[in-house]
Protein backbone atom coordinates (compact mmCIF):
# COMPACT_ATOMS: atom_id res chain seq x y z
CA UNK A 1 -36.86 -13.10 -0.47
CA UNK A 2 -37.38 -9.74 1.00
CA UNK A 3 -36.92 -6.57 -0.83
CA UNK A 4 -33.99 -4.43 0.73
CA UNK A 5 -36.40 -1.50 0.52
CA UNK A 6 -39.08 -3.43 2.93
CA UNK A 7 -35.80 -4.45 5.15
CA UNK A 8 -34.91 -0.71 5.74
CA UNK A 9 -38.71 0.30 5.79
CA UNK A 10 -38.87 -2.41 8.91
CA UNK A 11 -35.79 -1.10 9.96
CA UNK A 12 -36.75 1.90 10.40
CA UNK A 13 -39.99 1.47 11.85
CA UNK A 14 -38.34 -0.28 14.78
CA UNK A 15 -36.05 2.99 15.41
CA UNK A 16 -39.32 5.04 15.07
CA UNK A 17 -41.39 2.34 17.48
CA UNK A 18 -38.19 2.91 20.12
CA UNK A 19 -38.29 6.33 20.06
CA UNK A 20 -40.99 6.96 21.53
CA UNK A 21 -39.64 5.27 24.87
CA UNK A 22 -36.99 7.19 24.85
CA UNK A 23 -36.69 10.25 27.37
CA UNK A 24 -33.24 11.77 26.31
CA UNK A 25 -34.80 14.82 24.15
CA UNK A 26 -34.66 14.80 19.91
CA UNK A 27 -32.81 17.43 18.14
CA UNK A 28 -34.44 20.25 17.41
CA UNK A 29 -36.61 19.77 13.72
CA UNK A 30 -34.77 22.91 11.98
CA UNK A 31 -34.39 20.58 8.29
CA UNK A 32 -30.93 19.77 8.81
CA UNK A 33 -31.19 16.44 10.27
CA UNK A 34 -30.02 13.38 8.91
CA UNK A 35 -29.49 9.71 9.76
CA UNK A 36 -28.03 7.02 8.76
CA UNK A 37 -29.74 3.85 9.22
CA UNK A 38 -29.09 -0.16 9.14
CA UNK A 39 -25.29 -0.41 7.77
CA UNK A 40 -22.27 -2.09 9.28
CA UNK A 41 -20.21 1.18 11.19
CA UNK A 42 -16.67 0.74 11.37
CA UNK A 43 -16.35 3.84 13.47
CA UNK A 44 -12.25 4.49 12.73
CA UNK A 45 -11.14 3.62 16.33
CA UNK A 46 -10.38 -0.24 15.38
CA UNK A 47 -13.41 -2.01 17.99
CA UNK A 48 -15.66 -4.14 16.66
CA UNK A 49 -17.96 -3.09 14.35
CA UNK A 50 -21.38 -1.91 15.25
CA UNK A 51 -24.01 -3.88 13.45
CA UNK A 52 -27.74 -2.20 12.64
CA UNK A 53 -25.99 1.19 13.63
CA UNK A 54 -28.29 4.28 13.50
CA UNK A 55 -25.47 7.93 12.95
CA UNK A 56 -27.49 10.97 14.04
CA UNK A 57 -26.46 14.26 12.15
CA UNK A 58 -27.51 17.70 12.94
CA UNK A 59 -26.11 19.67 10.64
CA UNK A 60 -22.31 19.75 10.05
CA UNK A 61 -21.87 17.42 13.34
CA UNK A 62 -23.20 13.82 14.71
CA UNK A 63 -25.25 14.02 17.62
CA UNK A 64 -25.38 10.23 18.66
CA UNK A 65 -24.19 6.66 17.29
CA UNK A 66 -25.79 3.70 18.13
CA UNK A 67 -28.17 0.49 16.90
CA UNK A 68 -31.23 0.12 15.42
CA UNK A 69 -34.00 -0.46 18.34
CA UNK A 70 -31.82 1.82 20.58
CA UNK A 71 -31.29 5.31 19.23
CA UNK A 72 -34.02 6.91 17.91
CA UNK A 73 -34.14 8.36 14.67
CA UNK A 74 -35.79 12.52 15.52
CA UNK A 75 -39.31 12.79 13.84
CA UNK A 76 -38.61 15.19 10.38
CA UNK A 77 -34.79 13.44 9.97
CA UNK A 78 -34.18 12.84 6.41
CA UNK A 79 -33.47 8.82 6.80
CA UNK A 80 -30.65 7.60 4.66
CA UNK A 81 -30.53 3.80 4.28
CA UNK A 82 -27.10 2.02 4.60
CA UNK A 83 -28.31 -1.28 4.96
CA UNK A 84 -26.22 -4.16 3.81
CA UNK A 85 -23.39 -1.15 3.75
CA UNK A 86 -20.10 -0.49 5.27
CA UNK A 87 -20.48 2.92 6.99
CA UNK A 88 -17.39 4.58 7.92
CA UNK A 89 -15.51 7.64 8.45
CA UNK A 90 -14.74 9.73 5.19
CA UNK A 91 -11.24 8.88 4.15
CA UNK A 92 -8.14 10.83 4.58
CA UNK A 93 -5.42 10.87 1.38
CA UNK A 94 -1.84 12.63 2.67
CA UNK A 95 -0.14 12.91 -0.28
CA UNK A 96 -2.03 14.57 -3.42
CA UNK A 97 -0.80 17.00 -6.06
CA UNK A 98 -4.38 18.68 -7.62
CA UNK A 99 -2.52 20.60 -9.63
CA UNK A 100 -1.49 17.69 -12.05
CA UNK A 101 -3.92 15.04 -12.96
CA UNK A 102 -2.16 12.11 -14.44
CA UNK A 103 -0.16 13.65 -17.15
CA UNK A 104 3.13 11.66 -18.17
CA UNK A 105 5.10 14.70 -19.15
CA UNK A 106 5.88 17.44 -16.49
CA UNK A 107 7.58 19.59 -18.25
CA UNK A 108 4.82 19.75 -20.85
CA UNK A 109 2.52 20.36 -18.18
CA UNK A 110 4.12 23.09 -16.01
CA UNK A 111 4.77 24.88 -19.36
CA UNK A 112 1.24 24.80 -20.75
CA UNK A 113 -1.52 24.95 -17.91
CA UNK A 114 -0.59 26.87 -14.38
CA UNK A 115 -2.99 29.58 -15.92
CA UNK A 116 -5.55 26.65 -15.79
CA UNK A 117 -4.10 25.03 -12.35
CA UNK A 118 -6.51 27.49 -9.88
CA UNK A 119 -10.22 27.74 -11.79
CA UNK A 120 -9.97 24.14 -13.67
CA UNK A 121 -7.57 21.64 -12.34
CA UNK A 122 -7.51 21.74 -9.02
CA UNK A 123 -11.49 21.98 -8.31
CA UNK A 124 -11.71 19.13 -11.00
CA UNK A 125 -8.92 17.26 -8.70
CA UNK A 126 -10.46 18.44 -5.67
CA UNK A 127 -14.42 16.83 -6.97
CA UNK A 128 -12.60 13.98 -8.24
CA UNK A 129 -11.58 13.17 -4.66
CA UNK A 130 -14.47 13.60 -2.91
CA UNK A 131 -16.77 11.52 -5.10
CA UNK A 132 -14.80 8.92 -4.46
CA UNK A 133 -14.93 8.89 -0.64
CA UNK A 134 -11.98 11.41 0.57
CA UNK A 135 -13.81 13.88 2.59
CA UNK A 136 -9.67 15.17 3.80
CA UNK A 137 -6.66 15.36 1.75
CA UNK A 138 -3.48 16.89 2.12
CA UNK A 139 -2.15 18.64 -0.96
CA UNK A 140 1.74 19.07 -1.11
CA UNK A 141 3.41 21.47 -3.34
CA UNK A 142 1.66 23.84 -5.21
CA UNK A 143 1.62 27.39 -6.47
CA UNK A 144 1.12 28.88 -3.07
CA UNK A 145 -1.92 31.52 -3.89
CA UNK A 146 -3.44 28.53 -5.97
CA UNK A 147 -3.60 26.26 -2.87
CA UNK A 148 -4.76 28.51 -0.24
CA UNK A 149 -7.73 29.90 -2.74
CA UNK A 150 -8.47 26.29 -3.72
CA UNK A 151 -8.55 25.38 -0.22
CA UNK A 152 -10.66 28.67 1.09
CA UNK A 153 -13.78 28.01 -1.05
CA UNK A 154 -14.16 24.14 -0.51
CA UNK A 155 -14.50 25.46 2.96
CA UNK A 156 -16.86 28.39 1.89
CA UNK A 157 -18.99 25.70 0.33
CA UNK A 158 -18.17 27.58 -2.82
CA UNK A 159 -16.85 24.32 -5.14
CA UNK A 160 -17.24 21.04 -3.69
CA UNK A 161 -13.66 18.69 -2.45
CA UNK A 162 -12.84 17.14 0.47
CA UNK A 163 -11.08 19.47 3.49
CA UNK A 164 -7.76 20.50 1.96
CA UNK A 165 -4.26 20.97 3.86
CA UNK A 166 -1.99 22.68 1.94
CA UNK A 167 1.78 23.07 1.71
CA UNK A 168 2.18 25.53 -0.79
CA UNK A 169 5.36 25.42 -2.87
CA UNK A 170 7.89 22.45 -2.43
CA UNK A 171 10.84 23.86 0.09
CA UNK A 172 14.68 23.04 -1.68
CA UNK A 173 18.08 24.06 -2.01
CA UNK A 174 17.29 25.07 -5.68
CA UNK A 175 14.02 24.66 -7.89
CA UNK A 176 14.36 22.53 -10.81
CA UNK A 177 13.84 24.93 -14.56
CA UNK A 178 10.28 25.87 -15.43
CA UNK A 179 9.04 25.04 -11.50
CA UNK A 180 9.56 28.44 -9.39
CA UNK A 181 5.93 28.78 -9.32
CA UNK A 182 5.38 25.61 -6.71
CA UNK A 183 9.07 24.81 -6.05
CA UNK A 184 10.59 27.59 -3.38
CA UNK A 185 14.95 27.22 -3.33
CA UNK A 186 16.86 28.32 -0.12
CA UNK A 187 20.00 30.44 0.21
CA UNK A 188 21.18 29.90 3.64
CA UNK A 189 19.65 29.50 6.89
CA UNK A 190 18.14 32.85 7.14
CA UNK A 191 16.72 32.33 3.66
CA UNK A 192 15.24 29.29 4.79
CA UNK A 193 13.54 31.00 7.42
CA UNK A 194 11.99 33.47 5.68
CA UNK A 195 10.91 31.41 2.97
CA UNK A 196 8.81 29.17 5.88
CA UNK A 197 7.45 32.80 7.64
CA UNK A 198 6.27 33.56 4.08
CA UNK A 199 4.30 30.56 3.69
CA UNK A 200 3.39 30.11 7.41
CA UNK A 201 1.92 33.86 7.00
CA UNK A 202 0.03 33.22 3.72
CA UNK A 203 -1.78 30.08 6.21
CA UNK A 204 -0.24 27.28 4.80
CA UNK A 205 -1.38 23.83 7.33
CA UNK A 206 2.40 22.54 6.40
CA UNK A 207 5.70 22.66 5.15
CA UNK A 208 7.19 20.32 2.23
CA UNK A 209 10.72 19.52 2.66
CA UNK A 210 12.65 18.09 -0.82
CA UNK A 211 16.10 17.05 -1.66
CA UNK A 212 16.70 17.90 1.79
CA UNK A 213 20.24 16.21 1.46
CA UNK A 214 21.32 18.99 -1.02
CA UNK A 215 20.80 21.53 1.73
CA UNK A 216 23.06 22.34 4.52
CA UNK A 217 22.66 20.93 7.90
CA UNK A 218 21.37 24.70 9.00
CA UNK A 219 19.46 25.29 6.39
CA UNK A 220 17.12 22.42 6.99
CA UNK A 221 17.10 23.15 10.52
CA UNK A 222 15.73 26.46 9.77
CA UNK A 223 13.18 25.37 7.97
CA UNK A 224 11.79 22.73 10.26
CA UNK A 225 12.82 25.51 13.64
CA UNK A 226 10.32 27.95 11.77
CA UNK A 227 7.80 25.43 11.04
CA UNK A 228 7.16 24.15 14.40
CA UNK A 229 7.55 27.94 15.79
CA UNK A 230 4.48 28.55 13.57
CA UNK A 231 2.81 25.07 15.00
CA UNK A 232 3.32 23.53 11.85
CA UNK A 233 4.47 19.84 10.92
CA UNK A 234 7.01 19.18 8.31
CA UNK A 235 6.38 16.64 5.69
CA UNK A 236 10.15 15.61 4.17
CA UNK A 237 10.95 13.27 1.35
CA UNK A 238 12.70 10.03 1.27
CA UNK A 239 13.53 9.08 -1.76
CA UNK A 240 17.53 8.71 -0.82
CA UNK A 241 19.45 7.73 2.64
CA UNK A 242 20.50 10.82 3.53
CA UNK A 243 17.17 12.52 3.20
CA UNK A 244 16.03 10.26 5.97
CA UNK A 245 19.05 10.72 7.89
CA UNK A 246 19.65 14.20 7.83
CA UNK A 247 15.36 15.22 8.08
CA UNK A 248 15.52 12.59 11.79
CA UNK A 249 17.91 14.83 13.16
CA UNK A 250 16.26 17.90 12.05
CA UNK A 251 13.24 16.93 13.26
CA UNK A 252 10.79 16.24 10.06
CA UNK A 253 7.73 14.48 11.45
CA UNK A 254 6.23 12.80 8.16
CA UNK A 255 8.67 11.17 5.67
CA UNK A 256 6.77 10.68 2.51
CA UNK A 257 7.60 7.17 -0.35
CA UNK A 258 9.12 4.01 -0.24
CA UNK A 259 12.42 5.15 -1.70
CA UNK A 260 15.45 4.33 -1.91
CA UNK A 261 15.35 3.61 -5.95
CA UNK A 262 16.25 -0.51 -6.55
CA UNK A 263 17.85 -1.14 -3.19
CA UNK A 264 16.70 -4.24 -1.54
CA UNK A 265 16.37 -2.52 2.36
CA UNK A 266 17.08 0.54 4.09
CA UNK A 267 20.53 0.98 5.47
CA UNK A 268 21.10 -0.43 8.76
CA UNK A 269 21.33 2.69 10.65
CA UNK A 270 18.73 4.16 9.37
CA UNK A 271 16.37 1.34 10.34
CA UNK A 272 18.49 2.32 13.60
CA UNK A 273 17.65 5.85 13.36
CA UNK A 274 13.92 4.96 13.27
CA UNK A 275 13.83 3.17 15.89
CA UNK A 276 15.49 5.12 18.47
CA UNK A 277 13.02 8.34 17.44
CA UNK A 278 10.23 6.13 17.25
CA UNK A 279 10.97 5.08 20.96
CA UNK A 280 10.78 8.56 22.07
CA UNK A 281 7.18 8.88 23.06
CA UNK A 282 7.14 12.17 24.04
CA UNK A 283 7.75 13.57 20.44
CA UNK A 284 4.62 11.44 19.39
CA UNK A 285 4.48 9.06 16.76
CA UNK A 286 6.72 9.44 13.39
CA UNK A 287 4.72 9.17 10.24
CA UNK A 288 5.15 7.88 7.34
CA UNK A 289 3.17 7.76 4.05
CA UNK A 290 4.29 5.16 1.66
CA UNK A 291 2.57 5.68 -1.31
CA UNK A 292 3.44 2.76 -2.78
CA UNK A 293 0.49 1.39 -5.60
CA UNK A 294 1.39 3.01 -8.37
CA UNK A 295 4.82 1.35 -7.98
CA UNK A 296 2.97 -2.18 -6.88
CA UNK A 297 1.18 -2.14 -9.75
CA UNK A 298 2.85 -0.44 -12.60
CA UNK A 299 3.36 -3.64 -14.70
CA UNK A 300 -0.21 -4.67 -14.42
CA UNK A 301 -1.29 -1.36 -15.68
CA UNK A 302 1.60 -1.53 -18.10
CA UNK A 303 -0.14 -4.47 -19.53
CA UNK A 304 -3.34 -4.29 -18.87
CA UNK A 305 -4.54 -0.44 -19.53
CA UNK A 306 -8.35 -0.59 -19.51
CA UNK A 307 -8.66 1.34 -16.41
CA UNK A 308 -7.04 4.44 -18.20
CA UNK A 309 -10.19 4.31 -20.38
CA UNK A 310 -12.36 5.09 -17.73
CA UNK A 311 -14.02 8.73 -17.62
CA UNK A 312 -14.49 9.00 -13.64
CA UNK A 313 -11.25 11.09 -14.07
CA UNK A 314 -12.54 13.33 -16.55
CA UNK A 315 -15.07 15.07 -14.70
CA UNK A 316 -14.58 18.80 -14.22
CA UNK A 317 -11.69 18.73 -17.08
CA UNK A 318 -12.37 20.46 -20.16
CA UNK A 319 -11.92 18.55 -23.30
CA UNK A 320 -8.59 20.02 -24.59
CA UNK A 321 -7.08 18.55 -21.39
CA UNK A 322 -8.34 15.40 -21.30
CA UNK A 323 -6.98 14.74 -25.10
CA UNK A 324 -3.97 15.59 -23.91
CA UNK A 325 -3.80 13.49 -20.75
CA UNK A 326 -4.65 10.62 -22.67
CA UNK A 327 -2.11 11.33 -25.48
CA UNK A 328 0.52 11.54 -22.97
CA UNK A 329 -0.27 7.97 -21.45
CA UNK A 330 -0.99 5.99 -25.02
CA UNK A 331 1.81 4.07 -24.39
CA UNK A 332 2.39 3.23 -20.78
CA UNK A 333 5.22 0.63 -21.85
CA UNK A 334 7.41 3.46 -23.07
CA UNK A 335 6.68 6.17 -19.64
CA UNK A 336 10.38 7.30 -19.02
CA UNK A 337 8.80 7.76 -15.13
CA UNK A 338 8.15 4.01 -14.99
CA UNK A 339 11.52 2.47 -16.40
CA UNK A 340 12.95 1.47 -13.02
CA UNK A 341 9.64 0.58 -11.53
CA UNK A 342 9.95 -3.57 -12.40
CA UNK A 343 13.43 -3.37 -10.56
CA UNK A 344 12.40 -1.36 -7.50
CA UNK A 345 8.95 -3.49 -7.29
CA UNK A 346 10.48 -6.01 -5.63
CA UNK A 347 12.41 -4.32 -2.80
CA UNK A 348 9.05 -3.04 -1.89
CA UNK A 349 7.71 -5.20 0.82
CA UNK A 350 10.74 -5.88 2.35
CA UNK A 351 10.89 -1.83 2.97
CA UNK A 352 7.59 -1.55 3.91
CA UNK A 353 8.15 -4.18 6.46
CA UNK A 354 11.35 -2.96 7.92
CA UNK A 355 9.04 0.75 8.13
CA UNK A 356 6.42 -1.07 9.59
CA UNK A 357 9.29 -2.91 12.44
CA UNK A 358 10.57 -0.17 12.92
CA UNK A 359 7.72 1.34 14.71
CA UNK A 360 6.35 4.22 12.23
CA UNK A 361 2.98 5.34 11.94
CA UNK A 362 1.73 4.09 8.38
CA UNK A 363 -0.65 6.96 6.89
CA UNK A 364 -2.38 6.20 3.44
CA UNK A 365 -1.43 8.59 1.16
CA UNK A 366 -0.99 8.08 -2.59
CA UNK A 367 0.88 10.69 -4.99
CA UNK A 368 -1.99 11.23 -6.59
CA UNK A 369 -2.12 13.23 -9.77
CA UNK A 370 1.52 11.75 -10.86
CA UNK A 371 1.72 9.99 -14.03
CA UNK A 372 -1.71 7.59 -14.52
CA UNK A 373 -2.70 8.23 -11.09
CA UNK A 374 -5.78 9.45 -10.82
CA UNK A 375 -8.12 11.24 -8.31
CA UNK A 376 -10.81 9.43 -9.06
CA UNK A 377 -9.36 6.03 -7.98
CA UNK A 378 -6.14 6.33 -6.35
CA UNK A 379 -7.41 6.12 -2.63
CA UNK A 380 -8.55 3.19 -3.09
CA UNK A 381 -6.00 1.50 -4.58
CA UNK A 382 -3.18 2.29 -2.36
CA UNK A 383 -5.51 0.67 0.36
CA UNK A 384 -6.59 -2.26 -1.85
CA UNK A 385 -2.58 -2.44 -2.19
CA UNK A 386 -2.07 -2.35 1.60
CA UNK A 387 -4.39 -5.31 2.34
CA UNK A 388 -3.99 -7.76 -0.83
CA UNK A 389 -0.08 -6.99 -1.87
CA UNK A 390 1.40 -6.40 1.58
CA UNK A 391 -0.81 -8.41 4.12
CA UNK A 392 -2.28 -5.27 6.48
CA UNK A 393 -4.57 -5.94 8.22
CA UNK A 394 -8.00 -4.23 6.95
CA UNK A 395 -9.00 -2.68 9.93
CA UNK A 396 -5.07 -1.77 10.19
CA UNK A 397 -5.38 0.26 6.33
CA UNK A 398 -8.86 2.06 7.33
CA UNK A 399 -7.48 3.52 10.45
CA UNK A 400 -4.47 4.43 8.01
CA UNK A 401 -6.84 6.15 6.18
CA UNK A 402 -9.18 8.22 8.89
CA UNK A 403 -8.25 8.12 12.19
CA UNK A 404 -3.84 8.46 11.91
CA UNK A 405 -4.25 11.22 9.39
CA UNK A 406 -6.39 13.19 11.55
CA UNK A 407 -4.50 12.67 14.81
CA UNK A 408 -1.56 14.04 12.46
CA UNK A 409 -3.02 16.69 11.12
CA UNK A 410 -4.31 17.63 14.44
CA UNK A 411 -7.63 17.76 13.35
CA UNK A 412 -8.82 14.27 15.57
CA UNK A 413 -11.26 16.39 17.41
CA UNK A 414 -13.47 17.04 14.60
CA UNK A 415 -12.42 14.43 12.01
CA UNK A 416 -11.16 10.94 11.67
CA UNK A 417 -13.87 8.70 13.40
CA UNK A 418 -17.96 8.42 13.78
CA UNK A 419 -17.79 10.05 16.92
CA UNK A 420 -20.88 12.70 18.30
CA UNK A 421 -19.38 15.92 18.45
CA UNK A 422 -17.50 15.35 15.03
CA UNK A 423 -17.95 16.82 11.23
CA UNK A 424 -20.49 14.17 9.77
CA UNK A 425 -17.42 12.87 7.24
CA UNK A 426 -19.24 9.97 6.66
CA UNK A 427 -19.33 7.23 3.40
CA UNK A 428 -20.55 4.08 2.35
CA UNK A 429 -20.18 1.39 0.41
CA UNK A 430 -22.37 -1.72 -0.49
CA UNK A 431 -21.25 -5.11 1.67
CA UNK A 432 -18.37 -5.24 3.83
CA UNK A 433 -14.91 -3.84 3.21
CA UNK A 434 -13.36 -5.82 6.16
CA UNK A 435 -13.35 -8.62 4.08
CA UNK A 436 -13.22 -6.93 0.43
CA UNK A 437 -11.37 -3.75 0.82
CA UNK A 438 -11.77 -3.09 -2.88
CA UNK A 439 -15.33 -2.19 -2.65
CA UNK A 440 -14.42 1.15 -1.62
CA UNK A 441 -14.09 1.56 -5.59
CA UNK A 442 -17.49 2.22 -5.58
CA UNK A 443 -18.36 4.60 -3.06
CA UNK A 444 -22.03 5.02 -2.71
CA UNK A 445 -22.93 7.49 0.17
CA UNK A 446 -20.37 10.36 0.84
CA UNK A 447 -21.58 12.96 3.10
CA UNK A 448 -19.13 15.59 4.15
CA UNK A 449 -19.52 17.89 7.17
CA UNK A 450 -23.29 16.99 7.13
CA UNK A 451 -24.27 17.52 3.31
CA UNK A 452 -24.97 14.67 0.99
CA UNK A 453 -22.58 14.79 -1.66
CA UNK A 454 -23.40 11.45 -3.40
């Protein structure tokens, strides 16, 4: 049998051979070019795969996609072999909080470590992440200064993470004892105003809407009025019928959870609701972001803990916090945060379905940082989750994951496929995730805006 190194060696020689029939000029040799060479591309747009593709990089941006024998790979590129690999964009996560990192007790936490939250917890959140494939992630509700420093030096190249967008402190009628730091309350719709300007000034990329039943019709109005003013999206909860109901007609574009506690479906005019916005094309699609795993899989975990020994989700964390994340989760059995979690487990698909019917734009996103959720792993699981618990279709879960959250974010011109032109937010994996989804658990290549990160 042939070595894989003398299959990429051969591999590449044929790229080399080709090149030199090739009359579109090579990029310029300044040491910043890259390719990628041999691997399976699923470029995020949901074609066919390309087989024996060949990703050009110079720099921060792809230059040219295409196969091995066909696109030549510049004399001087660093060659990076991705043979018998899935190559694909870098994932998207829409829903993390990097300011926790899977401690069971809140109130603990808020009390003891938002000193910590901006030069340990978040870069350790923010590494975590990227290691394990999620080149974007959208971080919502946080200590507002926290968040936009965080986010300013993984773009100054200062700490590594994936490209943060940040929300900044939770938007409510009143913040819950011990959380004014990351949890903003309202006072009428002038108030609520304000409050959005604040953030919107500061440069937050959203707003987070909570409990937005407990407002006033005007007050949530406000907020999302303000938000779009400033050309920003709203991202509302869903946890109860109302929240849905009242953040359609205010015009939230991104309802976050599979809520509704143990209820077996959503109301029927709220499926109703859905619909009738989701037919309006010319407000674009509604998203939503399930975040479902952790609920999916609670009782495995439960009984079956191993996965809370591993250390991927220490790194970054200093020792004192680590001994007290795992002291908090000793006993998963006993998590008050879990309790319901059998009951409401098995309304699950049926909501995700009637979400899915009802014509909303499923974005992977996965609460990560909540109670045994972990940076280090949760991406994956909530697409692992998507495909083997709920029947998506693979191809269905990656766009979920790269190509939606970037068309949301409106960042799709430079993010969310292996297009030339893009950031090089690029990963990995060893054999083919079409038909084993849970091999992104091991991420092997993650390059982000053109530098190799693993």
């Amino acid at each position: 049998m042939m070595s894989r190194a003398f299959v990429a060696a051969v591999a590449l020689a044929a790229v080399i051979d080709a090149g030199a029939s090739q009359s579109s000029p090579a990029p310029e040799r300044n040491g910043r070019l890259k390719a990628l060479v041999g691997g399976t591309l699923i470029d995020g747009f949901g074609g066919r795969p390309i087989r024996n593709s060949v990703v050009l990089i110079d720099g921060e941006r792809i230059t040219a996609v295409g196969q091995v024998g066909q696109l030549a790979v510049p004399p001087g590129a660093e060659v990076i072999s991705t043979e018998g690999m899935s190559v694909l964009p870098g994932l998207w996560d829409m829903h993390v909080h990097l300011m926790i990192n899977g401690h069971a007790d809140y109130a603990h936490w808020d009390k003891t470590y938002p000193a910590q939250f901006e030069p340990v917890i978040m870069p350790a959140g923010a590494r975590q992440l990227l290691l394990a494939g999620v080149t974007s992630a959208r971080d919502l509700g946080g200590p507002l200064e926290a968040s936009i420093n965080v986010r300013d030096k993984i773009n100054k190249g200062t700490i590594p993470g994936p490209t943060l967008y940040v929300s900044g402190p939770f938007i409510q009628k009143a913040p819950y004892p011990g959380t004014e730091l990351f949890r903003w309350g309202v006072t009428g719709a002038a108030d609520a105003r304000a409050k959005v300007k604040q953030l919107a000034d500061a440069g937050v990329n959203c707003i987070k809407l909570i409990d937005q039943d407990q407002m006033t019709r005007e007050e949530v109005r406000a907020v999302v009025d303000e938000a779009h003013a400033r050309g920003l999206m709203v991202v509302g909860h869903s946890h109860r019928p109302d929240e849905i109901r009242i953040g359609l007609e205010a015009g939230v574009d991104n309802f976050e959870h599979t809520g509704l506690s143990s209820s077996p479906e959503y109301p029927a005019d709220v499926i109703a609701a859905l619909r009738e916005r989701t037919a309006n094309m010319s407000r674009g699609p509604l998203y939503w972001t399930p975040t479902i795993e952790g609920l999916l899989n609670y009782e495995t975990l439960r009984d079956n803990p191993e996965q809370l020994d591993s250390t991927d989700w220490h790194l970054g964390l200093t020792p004192e916090i680590i001994r007290d994340i795992r002291q908090s989760i000793a006993h998963p059995d006993r998590l008050p945060y879990f309790q319901l979690t059998p009951i409401r487990r098995p309304t699950l698909a049926r909501k995700f379905q009637q979400l899915r019917d009802a014509g909303v734009v499923m974005l992977v996103g996965t609460d990560s940082g909540i109670p045994m959720k972990f940076h280090s792993s949760s991406t994956w699981r909530e697409l692992d989750a998507w495909v083997n618990i709920l029947g998506v279709d693979p191809m269905t879960a990656i766009r979920g994951a790269t190509y939606w959250p970037s068309v949301a974010m409106k960042a799709d011109r430079d993010t969310g496929t292996v297009t030339p032109g893009k950031y090089a937010d690029i990963i990995a994996v060893g054999g083919d995730v079409l038909r084993h989804i849970a091999l992104l658990q091991r991420v092997d290549i993650v390059v982000k805006r053109g530098t190799r990160y693993k």
